[in-house]
Protein backbone atom coordinates (compact mmCIF):
# COMPACT_ATOMS: atom_id res chain seq x y z
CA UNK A 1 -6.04 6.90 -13.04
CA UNK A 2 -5.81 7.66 -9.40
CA UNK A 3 -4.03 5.79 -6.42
CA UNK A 4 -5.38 4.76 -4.11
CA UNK A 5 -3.91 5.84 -0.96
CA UNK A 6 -4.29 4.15 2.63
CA UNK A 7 -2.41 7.12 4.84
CA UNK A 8 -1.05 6.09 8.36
CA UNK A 9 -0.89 8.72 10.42
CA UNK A 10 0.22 8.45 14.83
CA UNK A 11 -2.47 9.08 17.21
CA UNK A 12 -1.12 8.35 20.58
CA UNK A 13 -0.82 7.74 23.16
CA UNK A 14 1.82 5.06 22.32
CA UNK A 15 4.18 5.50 19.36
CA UNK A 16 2.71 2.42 17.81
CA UNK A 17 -1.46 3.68 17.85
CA UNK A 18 -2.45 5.44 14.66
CA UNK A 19 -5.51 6.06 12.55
CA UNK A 20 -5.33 4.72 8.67
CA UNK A 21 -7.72 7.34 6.54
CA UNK A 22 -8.76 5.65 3.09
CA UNK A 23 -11.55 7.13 0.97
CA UNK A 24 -13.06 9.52 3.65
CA UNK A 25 -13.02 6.90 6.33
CA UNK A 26 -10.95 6.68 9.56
CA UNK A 27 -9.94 3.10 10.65
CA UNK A 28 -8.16 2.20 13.88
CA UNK A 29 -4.14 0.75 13.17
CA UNK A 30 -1.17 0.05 14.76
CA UNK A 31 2.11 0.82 12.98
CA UNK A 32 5.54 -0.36 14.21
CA UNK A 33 6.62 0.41 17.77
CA UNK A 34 9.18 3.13 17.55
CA UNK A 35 6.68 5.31 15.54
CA UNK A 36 7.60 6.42 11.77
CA UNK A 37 11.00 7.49 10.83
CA UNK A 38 12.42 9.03 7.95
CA UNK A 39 16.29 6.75 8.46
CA UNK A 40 14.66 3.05 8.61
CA UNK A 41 16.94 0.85 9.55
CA UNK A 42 16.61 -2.95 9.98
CA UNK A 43 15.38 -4.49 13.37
CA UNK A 44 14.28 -0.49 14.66
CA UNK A 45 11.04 -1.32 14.74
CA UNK A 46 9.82 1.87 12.84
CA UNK A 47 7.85 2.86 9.88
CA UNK A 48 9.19 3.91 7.23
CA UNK A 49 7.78 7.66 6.67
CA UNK A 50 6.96 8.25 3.12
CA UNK A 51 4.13 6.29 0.13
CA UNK A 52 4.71 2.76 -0.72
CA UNK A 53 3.23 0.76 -3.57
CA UNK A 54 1.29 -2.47 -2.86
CA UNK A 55 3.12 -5.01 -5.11
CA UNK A 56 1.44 -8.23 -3.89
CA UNK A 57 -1.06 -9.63 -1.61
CA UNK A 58 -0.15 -13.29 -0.08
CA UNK A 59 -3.11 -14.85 1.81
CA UNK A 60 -3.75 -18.75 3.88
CA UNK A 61 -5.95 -20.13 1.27
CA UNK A 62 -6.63 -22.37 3.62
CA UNK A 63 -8.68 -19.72 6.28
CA UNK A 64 -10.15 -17.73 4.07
CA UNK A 65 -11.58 -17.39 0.28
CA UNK A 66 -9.70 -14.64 -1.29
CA UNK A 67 -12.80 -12.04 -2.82
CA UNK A 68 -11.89 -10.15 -6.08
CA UNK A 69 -8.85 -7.91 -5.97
CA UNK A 70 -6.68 -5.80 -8.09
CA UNK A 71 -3.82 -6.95 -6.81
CA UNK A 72 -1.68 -9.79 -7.72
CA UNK A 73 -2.45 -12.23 -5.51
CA UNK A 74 -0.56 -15.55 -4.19
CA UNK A 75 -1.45 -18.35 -1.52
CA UNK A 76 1.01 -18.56 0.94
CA UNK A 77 2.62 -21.96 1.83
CA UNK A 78 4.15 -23.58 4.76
CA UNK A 79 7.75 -22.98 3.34
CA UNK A 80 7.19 -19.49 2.62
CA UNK A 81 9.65 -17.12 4.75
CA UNK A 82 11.04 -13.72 4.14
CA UNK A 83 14.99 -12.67 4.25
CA UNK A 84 15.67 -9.97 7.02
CA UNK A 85 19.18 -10.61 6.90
CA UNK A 86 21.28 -7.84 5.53
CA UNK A 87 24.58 -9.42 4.80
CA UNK A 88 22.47 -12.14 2.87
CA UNK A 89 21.68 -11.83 -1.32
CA UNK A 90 18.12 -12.63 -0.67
CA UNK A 91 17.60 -9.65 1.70
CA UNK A 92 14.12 -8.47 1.70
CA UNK A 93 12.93 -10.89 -0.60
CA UNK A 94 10.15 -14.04 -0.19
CA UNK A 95 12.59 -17.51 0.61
CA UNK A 96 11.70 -21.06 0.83
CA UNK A 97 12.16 -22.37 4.31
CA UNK A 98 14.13 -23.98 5.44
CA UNK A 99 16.69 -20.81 5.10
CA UNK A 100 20.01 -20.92 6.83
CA UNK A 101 19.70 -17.03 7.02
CA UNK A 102 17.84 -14.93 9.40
CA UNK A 103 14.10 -14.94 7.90
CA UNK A 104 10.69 -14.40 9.35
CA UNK A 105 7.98 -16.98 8.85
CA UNK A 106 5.07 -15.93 6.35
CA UNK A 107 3.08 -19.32 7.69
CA UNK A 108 1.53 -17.88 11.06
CA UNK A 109 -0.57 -19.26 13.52
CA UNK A 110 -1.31 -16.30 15.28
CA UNK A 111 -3.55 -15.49 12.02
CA UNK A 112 -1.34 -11.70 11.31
CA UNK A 113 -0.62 -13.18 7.95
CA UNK A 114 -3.83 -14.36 6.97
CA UNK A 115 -3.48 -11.44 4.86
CA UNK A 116 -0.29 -9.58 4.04
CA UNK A 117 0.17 -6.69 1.59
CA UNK A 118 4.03 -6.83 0.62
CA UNK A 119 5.18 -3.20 0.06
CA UNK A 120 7.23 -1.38 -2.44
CA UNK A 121 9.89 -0.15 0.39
CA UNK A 122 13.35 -0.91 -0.03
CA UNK A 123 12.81 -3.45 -3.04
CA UNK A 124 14.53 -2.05 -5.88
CA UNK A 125 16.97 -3.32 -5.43
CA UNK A 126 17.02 -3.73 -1.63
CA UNK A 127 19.61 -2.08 0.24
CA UNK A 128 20.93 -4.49 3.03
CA UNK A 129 20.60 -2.66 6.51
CA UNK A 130 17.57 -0.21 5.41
CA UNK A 131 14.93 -2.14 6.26
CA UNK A 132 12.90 -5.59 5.28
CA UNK A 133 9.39 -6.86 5.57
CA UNK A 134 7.36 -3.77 5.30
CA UNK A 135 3.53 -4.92 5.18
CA UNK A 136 0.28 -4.56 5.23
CA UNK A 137 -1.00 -7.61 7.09
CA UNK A 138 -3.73 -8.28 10.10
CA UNK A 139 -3.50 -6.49 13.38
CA UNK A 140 -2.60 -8.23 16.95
CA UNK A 141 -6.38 -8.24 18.68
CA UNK A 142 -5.23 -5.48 21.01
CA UNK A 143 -3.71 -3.38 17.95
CA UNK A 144 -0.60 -3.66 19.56
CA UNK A 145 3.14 -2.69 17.75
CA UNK A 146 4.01 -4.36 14.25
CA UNK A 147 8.13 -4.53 13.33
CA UNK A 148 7.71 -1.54 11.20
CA UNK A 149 4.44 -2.72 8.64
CA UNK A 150 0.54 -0.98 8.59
CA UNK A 151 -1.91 -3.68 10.68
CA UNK A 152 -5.63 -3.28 10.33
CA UNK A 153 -8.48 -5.46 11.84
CA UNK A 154 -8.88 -8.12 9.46
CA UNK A 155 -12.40 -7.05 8.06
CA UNK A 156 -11.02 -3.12 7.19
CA UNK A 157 -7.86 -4.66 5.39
CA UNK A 158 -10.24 -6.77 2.97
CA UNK A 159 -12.68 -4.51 2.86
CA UNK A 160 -9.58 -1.85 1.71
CA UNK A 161 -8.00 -4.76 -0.08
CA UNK A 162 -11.54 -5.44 -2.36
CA UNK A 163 -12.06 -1.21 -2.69
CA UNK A 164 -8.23 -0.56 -4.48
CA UNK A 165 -7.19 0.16 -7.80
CA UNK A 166 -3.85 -1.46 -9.02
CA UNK A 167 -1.86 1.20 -8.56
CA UNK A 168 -2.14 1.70 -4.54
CA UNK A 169 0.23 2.81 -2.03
CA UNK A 170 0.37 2.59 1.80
CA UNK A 171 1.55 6.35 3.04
CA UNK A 172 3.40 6.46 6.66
CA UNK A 173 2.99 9.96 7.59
CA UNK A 174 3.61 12.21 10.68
CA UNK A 175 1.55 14.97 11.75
CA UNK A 176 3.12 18.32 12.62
CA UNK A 177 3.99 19.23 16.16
CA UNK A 178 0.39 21.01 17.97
CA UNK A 179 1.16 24.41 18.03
C-alpha cells in the first residue's frame, strides 16, 4: 500500500507561507512562524522538518458532519485540552480540562480546530522539551503562522482528509538554497 503524503514545503516571503503538494495538486498553507527546523523545541514556533503519521482526526461535531475517512476519528468536547508542559507526565498528550498544567484548548471558537489532524511527532514516548501539539488543523483566514502544525483552508483539509489512505503522513520539508 502507499502513503499518502501531504508535503509542506516554504514559499516566502514570510517564514510561515508555504505550499502543501498532495496528489499532483498545490494548495496554499501556513506552517509555524519560525519556518521548519530540524532541533524542535517546545514554544519555538517551528515545524518540525521531517514525515509524520496522521494518528487521529478530532473534529466539533457540533459545526460540521464528519464525511467518510480513513482515519480514526473522535468528536472533540468542551473539556478536551492538550499538555504542552514539559516537566508534566501528560506532555504531549490529549487532557481533560480543567488541567493544572500548561495545556492548550482543543474547544476553539476561532473555528482552527474544527478539524485537527494529531500527528505522529514526538509521541512515542514524548520527550518533554522537543516539542507538543503538532497538527494538521484549519488555517487563520489570512493563512497567517500556526505554533509549529500544517493549516489548510478548511475545504482542502477535508477534501485531503476524505482522499487518504490509513497510513498517511504530513512531510515538513525545506527546499534547497537557489543556486
Amino acid at each position: 500500500m502507499t502513503t499518502d503524503l501531504l508535503i509542506a514545503t516554504p514559499t516566502g516571503p514570510e517564514p510561515w507561507a508555504a505550499t502543501m503538494r498532495f496528489r499532483g495538486g498545490d494548495f496554499r498553507a501556513a506552517i509555524g512562524r519560525s519556518g521548519i527546523t530540524a532541533d524542535k523545541r517546545e514554544g519555538d514556533g517551528a515545524s518540525p522538518l521531517g514525515a509524520w503519521p496522521m494518528r487521529r482526526l478530532h473534529y466539533r461535531a457540533d459545526r460540521l458532519i464528519l464525511p467518510a475517512i480513513a482515519l480514526p476519528a473522535r468528536a472533540i468536547r468542551p473539556e478536551d485540552g492538550w499538555c504542552d508542559d514539559p516537566a508534566h507526565r501528560d506532555y504531549n498528550r490529549l487532557v481533560r480540562r480543567p488541567f493544572a498544567a500548561s495545556h492548550e484548548k482543543m474547544w476553539r471558537e476561532d473555528g482552527l480546530y474544527d478539524l485537527v489532524v494529531e500527528l505522529g511527532y514526538n509521541d512515542d514516548p514524548p520527550v518533554p522539551g522537543r516539542g507538543s501539539a503538532i497538527f494538521l488543523h484549519v488555517a487563520r483566514p489570512d493563512f497567517g503562522p500556526t505554533a509549529g502544525c500544517l493549516a489548510l483552508a478548511k475545504a482542502d483539509l477535508l477534501d485531503a482528509l476524505t482522499a487518504i489512505g490509513p497510513d498517511a503522513a504530513v512531510v515538513f520539508e525545506r527546499l534547497p538554497p537557489a543556486t
